[in-house]
N, C-alpha and C. Protein backbone atom coordinates (compact mmCIF):
# COMPACT_ATOMS: atom_id res chain seq x y z
N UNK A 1 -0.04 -15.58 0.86
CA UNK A 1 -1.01 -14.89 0.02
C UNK A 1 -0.61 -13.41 -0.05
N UNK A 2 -0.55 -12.85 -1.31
CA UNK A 2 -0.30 -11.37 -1.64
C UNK A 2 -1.46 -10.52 -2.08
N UNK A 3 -1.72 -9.55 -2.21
CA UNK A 3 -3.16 -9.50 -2.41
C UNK A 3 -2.65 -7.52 -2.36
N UNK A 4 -2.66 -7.11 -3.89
CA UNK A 4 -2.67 -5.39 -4.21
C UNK A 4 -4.21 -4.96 -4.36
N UNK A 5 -4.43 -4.28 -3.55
CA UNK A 5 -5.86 -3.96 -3.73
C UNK A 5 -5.69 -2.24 -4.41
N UNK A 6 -6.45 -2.05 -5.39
CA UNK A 6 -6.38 -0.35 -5.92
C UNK A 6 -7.07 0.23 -6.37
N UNK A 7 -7.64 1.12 -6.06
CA UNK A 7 -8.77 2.44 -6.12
C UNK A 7 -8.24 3.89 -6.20
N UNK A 8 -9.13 4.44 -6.38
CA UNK A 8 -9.52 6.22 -6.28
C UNK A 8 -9.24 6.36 -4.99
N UNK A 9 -9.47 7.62 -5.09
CA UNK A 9 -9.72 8.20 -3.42
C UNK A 9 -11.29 8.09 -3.44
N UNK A 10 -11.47 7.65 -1.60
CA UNK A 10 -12.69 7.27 -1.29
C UNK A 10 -13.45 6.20 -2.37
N UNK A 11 -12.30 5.34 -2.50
CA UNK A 11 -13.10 4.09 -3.62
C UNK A 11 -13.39 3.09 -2.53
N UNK A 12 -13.21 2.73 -1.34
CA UNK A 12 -13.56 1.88 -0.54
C UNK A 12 -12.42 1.01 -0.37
N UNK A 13 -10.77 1.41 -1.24
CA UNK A 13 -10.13 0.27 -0.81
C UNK A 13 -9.05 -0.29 0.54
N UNK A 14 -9.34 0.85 1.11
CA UNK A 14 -8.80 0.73 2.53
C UNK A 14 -9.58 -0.46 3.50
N UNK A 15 -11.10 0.18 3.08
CA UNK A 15 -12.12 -0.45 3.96
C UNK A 15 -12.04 -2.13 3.50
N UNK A 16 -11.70 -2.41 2.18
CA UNK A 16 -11.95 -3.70 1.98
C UNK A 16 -10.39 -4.46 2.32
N UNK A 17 -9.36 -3.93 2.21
CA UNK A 17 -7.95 -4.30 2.69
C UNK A 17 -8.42 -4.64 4.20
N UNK A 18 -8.67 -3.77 5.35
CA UNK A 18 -9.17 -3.97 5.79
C UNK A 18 -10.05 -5.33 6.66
N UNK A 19 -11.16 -5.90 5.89
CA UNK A 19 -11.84 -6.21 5.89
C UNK A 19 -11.09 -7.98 5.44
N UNK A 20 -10.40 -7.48 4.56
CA UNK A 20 -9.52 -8.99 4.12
C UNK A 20 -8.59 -9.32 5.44
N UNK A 21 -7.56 -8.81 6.26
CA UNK A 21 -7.32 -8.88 6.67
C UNK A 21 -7.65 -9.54 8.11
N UNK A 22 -9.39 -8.87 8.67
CA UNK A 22 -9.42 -9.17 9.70
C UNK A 22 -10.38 -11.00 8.72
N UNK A 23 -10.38 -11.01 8.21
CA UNK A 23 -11.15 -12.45 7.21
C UNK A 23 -9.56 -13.09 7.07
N UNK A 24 -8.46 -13.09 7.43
CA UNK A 24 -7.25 -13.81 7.51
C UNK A 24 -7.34 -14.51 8.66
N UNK A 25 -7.61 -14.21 9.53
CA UNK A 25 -8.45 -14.33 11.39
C UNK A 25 -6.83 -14.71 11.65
N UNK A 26 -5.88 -14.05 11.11
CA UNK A 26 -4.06 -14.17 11.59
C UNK A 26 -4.00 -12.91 12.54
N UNK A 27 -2.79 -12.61 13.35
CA UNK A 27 -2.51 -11.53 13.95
C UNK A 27 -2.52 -10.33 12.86
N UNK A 28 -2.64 -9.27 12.91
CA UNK A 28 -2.58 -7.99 12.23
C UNK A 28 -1.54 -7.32 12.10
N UNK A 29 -0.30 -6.89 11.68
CA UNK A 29 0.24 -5.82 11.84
C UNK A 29 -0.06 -4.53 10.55
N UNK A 30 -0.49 -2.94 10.93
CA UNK A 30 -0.64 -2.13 10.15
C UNK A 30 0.40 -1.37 9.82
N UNK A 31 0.77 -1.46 8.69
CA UNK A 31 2.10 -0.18 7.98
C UNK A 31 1.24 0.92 8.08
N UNK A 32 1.31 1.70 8.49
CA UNK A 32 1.18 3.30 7.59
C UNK A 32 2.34 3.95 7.42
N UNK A 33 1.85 4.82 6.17
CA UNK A 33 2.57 5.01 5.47
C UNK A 33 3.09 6.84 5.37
N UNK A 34 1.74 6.97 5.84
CA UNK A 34 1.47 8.50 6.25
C UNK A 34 1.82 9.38 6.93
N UNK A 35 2.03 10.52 6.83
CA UNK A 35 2.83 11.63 7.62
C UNK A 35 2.09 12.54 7.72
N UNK A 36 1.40 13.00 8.84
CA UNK A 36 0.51 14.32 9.08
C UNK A 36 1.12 15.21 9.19
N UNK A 37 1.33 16.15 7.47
CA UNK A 37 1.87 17.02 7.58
C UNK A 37 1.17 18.40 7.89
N UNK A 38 -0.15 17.99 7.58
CA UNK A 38 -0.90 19.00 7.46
C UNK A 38 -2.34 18.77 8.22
N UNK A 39 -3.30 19.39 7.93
CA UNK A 39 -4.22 19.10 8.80
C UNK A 39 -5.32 18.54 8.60
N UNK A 40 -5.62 18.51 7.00
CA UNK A 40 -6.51 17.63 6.41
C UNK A 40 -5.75 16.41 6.24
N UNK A 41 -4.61 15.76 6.68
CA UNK A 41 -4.02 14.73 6.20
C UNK A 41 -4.42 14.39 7.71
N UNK A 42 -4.00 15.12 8.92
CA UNK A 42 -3.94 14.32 10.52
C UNK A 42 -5.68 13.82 10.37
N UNK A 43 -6.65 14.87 10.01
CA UNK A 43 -7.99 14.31 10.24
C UNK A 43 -7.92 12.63 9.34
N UNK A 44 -7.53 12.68 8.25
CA UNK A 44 -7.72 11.46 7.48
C UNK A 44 -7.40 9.95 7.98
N UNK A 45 -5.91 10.66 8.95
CA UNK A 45 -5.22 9.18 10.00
C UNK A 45 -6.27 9.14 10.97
N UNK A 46 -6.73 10.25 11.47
CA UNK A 46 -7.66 9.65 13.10
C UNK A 46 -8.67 8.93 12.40
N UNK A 47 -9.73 9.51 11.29
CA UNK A 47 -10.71 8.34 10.82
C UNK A 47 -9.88 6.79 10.48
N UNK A 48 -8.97 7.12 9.90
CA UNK A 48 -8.34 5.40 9.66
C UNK A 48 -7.73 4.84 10.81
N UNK A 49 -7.18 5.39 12.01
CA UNK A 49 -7.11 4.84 13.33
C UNK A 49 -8.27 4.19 14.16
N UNK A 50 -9.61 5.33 13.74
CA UNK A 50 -10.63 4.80 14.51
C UNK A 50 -11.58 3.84 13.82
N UNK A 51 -11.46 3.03 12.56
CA UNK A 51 -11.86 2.46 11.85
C UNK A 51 -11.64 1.34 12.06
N UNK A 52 -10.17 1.29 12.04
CA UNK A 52 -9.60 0.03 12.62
C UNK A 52 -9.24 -1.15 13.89
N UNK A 53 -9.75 -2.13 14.16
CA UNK A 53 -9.63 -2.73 15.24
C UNK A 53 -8.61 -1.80 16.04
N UNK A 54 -8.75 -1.91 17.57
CA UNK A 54 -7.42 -1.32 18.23
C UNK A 54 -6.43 -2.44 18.86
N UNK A 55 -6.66 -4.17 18.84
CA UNK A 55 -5.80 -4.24 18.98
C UNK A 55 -4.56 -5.89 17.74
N UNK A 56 -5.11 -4.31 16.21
CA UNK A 56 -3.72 -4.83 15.20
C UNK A 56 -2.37 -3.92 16.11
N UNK A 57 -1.44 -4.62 15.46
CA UNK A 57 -0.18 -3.59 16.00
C UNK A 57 -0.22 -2.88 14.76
N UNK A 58 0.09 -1.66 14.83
CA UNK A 58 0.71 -0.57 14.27
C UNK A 58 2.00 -0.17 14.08
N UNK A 59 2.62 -0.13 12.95
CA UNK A 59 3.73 0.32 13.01
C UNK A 59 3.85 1.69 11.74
N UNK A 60 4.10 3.00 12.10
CA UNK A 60 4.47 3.84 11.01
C UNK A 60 5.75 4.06 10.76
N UNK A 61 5.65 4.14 9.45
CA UNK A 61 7.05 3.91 8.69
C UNK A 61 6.63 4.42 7.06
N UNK A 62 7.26 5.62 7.07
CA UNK A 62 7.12 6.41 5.75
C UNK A 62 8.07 5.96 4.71
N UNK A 63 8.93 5.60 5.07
CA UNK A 63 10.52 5.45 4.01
C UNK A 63 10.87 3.82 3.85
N UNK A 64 10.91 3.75 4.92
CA UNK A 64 11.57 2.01 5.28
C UNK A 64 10.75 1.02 4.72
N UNK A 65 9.29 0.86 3.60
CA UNK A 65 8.71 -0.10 3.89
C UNK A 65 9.29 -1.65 3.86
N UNK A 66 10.26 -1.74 3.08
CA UNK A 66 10.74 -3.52 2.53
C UNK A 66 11.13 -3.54 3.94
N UNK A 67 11.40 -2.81 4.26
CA UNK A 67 12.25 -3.33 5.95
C UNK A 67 10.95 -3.46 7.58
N UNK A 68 10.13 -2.99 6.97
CA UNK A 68 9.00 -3.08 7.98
C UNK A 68 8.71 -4.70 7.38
N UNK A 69 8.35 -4.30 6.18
CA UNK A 69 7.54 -5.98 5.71
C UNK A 69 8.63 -6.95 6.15
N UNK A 70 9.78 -7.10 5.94
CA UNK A 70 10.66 -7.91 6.11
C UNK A 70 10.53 -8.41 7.57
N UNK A 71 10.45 -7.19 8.83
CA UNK A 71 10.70 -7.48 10.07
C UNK A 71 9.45 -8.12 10.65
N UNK A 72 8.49 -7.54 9.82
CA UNK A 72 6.78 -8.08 10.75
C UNK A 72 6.13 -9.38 10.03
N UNK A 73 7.10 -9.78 8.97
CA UNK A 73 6.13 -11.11 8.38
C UNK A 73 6.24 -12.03 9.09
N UNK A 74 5.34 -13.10 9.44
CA UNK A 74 5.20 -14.36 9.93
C UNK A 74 4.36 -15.38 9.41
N UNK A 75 4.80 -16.52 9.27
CA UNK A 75 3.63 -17.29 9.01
C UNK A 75 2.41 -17.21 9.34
N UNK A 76 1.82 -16.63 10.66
CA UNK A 76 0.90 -16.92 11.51
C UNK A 76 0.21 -15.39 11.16
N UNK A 77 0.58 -14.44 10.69
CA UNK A 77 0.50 -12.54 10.58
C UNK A 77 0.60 -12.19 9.00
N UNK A 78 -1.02 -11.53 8.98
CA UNK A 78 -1.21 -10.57 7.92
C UNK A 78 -0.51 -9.15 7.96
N UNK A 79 0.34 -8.97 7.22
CA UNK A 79 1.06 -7.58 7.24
C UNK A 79 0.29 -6.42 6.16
N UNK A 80 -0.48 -5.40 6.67
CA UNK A 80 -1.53 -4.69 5.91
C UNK A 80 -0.33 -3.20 5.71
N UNK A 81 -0.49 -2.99 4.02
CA UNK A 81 -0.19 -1.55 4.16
C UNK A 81 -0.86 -0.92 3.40
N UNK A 82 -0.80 0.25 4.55
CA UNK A 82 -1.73 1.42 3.81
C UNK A 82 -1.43 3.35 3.80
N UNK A 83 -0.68 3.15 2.83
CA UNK A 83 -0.57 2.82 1.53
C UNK A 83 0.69 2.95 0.55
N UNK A 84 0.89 2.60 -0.46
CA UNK A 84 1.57 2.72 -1.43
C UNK A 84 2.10 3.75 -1.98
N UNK A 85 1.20 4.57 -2.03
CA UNK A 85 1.37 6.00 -3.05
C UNK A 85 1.74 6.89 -1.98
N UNK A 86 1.18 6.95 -0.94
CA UNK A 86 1.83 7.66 0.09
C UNK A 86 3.44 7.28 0.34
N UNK A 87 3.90 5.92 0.19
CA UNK A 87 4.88 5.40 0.99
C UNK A 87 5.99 6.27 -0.75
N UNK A 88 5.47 6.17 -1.76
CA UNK A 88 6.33 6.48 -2.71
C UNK A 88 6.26 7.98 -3.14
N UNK A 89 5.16 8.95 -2.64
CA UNK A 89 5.27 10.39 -2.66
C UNK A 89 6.92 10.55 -1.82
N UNK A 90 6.50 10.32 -0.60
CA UNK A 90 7.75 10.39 0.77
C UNK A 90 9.32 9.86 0.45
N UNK A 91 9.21 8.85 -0.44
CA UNK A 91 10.71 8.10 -0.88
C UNK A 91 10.86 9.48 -2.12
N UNK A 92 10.03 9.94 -2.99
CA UNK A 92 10.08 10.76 -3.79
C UNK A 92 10.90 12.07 -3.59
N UNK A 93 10.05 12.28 -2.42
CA UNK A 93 10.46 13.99 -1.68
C UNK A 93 11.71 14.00 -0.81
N UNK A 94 12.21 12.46 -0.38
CA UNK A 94 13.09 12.70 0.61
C UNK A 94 14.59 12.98 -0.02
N UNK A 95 15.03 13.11 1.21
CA UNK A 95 16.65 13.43 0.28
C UNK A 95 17.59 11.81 0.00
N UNK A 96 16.99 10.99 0.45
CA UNK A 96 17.65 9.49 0.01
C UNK A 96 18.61 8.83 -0.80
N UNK A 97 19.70 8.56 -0.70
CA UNK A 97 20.74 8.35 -1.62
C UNK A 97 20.22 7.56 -2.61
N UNK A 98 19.59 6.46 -2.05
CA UNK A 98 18.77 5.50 -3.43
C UNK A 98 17.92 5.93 -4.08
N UNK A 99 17.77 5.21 -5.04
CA UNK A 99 17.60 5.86 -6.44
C UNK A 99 16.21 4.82 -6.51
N UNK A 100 14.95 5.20 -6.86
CA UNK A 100 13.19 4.87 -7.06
C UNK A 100 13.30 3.41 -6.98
N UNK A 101 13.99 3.14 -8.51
CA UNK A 101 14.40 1.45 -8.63
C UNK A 101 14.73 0.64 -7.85
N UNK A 102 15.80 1.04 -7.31
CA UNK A 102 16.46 0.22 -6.13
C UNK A 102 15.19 0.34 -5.02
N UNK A 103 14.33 1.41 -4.67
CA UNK A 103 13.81 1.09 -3.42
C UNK A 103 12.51 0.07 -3.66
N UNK A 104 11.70 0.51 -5.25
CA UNK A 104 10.69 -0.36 -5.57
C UNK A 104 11.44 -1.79 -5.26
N UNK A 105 12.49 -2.27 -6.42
CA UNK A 105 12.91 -3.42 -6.28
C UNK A 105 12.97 -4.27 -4.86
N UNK A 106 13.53 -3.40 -4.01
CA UNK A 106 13.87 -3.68 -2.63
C UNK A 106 12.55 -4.22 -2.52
N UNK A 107 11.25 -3.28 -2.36
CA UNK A 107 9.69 -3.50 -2.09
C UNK A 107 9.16 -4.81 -2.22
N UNK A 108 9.13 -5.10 -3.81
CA UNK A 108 8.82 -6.13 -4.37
C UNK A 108 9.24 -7.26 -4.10
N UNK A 109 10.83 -7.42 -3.78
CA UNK A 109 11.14 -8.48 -3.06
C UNK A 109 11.14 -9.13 -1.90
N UNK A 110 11.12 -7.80 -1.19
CA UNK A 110 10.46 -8.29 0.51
C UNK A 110 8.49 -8.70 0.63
N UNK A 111 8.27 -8.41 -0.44
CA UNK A 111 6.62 -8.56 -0.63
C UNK A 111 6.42 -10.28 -1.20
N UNK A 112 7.65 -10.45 -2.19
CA UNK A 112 7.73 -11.50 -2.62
C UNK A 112 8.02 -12.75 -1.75
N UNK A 113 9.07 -11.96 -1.03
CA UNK A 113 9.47 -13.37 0.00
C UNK A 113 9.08 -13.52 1.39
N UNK A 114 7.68 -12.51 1.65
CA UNK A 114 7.23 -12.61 3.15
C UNK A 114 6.85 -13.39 3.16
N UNK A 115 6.88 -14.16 4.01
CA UNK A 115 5.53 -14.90 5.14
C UNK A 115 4.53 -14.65 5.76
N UNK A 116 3.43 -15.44 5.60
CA UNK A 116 2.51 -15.47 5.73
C UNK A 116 1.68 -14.45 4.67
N UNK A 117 0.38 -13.47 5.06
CA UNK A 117 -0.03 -12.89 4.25
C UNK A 117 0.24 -11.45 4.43
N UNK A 118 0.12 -10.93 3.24
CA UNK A 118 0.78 -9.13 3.00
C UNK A 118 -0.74 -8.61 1.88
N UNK A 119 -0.99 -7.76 2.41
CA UNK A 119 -2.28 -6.44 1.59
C UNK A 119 -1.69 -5.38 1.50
N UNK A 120 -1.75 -4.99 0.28
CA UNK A 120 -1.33 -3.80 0.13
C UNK A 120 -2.36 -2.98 -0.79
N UNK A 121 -2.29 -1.74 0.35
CA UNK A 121 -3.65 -0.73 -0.39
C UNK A 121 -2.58 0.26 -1.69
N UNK A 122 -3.16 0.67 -2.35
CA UNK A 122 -2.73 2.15 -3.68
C UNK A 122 -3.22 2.18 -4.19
N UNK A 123 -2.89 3.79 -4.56
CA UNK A 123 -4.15 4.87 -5.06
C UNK A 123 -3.71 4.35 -6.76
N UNK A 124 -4.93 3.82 -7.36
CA UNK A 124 -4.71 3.70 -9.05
C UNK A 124 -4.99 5.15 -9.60
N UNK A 125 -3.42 5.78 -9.80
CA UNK A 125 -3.58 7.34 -10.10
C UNK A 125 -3.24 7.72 -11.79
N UNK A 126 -3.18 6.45 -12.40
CA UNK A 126 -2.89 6.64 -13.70
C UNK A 126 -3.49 6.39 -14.97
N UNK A 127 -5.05 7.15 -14.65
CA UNK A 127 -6.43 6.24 -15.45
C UNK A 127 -6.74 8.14 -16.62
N UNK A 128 -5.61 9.09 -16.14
CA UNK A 128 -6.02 10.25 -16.87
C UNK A 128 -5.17 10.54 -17.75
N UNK A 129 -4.90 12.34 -18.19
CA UNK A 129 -3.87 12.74 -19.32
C UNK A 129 -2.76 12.46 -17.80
N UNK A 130 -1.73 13.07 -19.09
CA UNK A 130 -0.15 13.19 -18.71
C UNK A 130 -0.31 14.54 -18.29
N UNK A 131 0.49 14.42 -16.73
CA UNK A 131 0.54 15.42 -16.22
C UNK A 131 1.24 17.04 -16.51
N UNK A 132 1.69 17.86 -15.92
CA UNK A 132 2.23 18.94 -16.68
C UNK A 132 3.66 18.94 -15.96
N UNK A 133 3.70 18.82 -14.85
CA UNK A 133 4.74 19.27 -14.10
C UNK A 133 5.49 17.83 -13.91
N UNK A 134 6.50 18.33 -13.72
CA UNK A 134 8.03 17.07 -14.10
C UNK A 134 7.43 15.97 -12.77
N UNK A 135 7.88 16.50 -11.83
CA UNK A 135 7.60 15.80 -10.51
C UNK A 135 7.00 14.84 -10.76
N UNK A 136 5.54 15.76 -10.90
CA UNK A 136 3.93 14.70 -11.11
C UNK A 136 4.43 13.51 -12.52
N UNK A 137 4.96 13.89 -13.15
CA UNK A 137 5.03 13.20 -14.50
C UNK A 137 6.01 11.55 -13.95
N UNK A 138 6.73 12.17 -13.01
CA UNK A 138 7.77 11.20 -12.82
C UNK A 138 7.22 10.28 -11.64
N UNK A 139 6.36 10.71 -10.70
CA UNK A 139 5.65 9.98 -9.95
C UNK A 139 4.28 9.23 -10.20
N UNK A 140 3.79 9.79 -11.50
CA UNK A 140 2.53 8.88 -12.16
C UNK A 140 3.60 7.05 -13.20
N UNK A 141 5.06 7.83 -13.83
CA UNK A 141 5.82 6.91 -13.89
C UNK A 141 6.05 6.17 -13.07
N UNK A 142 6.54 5.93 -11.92
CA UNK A 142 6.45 5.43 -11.08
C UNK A 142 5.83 4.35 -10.16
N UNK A 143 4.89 4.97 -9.95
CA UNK A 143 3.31 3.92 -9.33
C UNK A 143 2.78 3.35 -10.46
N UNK A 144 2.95 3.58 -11.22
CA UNK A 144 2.23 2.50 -12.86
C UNK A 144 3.47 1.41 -12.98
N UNK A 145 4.90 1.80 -12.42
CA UNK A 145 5.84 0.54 -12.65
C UNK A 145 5.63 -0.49 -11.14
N UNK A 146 5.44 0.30 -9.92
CA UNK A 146 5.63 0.07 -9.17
C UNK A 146 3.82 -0.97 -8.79
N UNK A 147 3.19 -0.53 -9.31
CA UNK A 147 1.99 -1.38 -9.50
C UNK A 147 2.08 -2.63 -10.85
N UNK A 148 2.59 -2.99 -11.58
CA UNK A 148 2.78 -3.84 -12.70
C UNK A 148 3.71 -4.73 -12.02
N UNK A 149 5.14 -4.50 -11.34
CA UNK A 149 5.99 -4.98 -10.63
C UNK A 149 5.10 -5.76 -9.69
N UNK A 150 4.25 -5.18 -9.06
CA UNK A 150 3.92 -5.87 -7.76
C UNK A 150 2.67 -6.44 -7.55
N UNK A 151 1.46 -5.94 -8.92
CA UNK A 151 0.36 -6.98 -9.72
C UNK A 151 1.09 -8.73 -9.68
N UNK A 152 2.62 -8.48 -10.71
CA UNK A 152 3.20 -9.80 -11.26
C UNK A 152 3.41 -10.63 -10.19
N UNK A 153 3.93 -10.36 -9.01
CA UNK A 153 4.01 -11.33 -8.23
C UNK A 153 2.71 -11.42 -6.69
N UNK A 154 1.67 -10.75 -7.04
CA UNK A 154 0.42 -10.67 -6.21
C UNK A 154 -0.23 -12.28 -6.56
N UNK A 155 -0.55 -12.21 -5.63
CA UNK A 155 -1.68 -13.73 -5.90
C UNK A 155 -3.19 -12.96 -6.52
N UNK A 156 -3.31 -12.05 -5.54
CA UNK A 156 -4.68 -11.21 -5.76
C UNK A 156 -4.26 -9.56 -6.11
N UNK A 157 -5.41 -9.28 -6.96
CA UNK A 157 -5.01 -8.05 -7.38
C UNK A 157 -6.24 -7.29 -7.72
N UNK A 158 -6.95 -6.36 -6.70
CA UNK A 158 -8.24 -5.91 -7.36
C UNK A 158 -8.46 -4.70 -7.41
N UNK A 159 -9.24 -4.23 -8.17
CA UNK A 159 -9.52 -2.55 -7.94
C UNK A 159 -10.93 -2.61 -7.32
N UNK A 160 -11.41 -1.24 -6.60
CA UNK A 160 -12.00 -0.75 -6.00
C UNK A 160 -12.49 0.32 -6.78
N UNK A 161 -14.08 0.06 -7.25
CA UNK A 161 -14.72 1.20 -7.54
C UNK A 161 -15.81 0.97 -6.60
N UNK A 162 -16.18 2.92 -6.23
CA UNK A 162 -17.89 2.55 -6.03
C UNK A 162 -17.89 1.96 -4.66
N UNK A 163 -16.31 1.62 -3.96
CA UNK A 163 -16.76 0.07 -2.74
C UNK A 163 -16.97 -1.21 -2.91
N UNK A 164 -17.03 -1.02 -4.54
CA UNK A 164 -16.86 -2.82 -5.16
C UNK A 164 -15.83 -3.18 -5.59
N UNK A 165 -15.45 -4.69 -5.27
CA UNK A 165 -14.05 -5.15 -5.70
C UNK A 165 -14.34 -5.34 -6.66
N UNK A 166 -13.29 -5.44 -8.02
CA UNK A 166 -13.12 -6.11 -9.06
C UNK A 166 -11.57 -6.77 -9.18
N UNK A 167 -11.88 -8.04 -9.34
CA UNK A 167 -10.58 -9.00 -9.41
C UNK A 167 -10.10 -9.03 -10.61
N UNK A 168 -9.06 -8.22 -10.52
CA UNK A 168 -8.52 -8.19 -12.16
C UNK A 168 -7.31 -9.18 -12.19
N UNK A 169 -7.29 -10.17 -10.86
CA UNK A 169 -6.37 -10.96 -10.96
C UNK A 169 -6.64 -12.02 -9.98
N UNK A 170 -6.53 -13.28 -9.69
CA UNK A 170 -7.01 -13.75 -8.40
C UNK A 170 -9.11 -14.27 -8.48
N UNK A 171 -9.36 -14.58 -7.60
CA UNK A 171 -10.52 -15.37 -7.20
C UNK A 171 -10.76 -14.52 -6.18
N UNK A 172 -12.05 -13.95 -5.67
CA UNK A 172 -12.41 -13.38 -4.35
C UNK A 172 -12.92 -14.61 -3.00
């Protein structure tokens, strides 16, 4: 089971990823994706550390995700990540020889061919105008391919408003 869950900020879709996961009643492993660079970002990980059961395993991993999903899938293990847009700001900014495509692609296929079940949280950041600055322009490109790519082969696919799911793909 694949299952893209996507919201706003503070749309509730962490909490309901989440929430699917421990409703898998499989072992847990958590991606994050996040890097406390700053200090409103470290407060944001301790609430999502202390939210969460303490004993999913954890693994952080900003760059590597196809290779986390690849190493932690099991038949028997929900592999939760959180999140997306974070994991593709960081592939964005880094100095990485590969090139967006190749790493989405990479993504999608290790998402495609895990075992057992995979959640994946992201921020739906492409509901406004076109941005001004190149960067932003090329990273709203991005997560709109990188979400369509990975909708197509999701079993489940919902957005998060408000804290309510809506299944824009899939059965709840």
């Amino acid at each position: 089971m694949k299952t893209l869950v996507l919201g706003g900020i503070k749309s509730g879709k962490s909490r309901l990823a989440e929430k699917l996961a421990i409703d898998s009643s499989m072992s847990v492993v958590y991606v994050a994706t996040a890097t406390g660079d700053d200090g409103e970002m470290q407060k944001r990980i301790a609430h999502h550390k202390t939210t969460r059961p303490q004993h999913w395993q954890v693994v952080e991993e900003p760059l590597q995700l196809a290779e986390a999903i690849v190493d932690h899938s099991a038949a028997d293990t929900c592999v939760l990540v959180d999140c997306l847009t974070l994991w593709l700001t960081n592939v964005l900014l880094s100095k990485s020889c590969s090139t967006m495509e190749q790493r989405r692609s990479e993504l999608v296929h290790a998402c495609q061919h895990a075992q057992g079940t995979v959640v994946m949280v992201s921020n739906e950041t492409n509901m406004g105008i076109i941005p001004l600055g190149e960067l932003t322009r090329q990273y709203c490109d991005e997560v709109g391919l990188l979400h369509q790519q990975l909708a197509a082969i999701c079993d489940n696919v919902i957005l998060t408003v408000a804290g309510l799911p809506h299944y824009l793909k899939g059965k709840p």
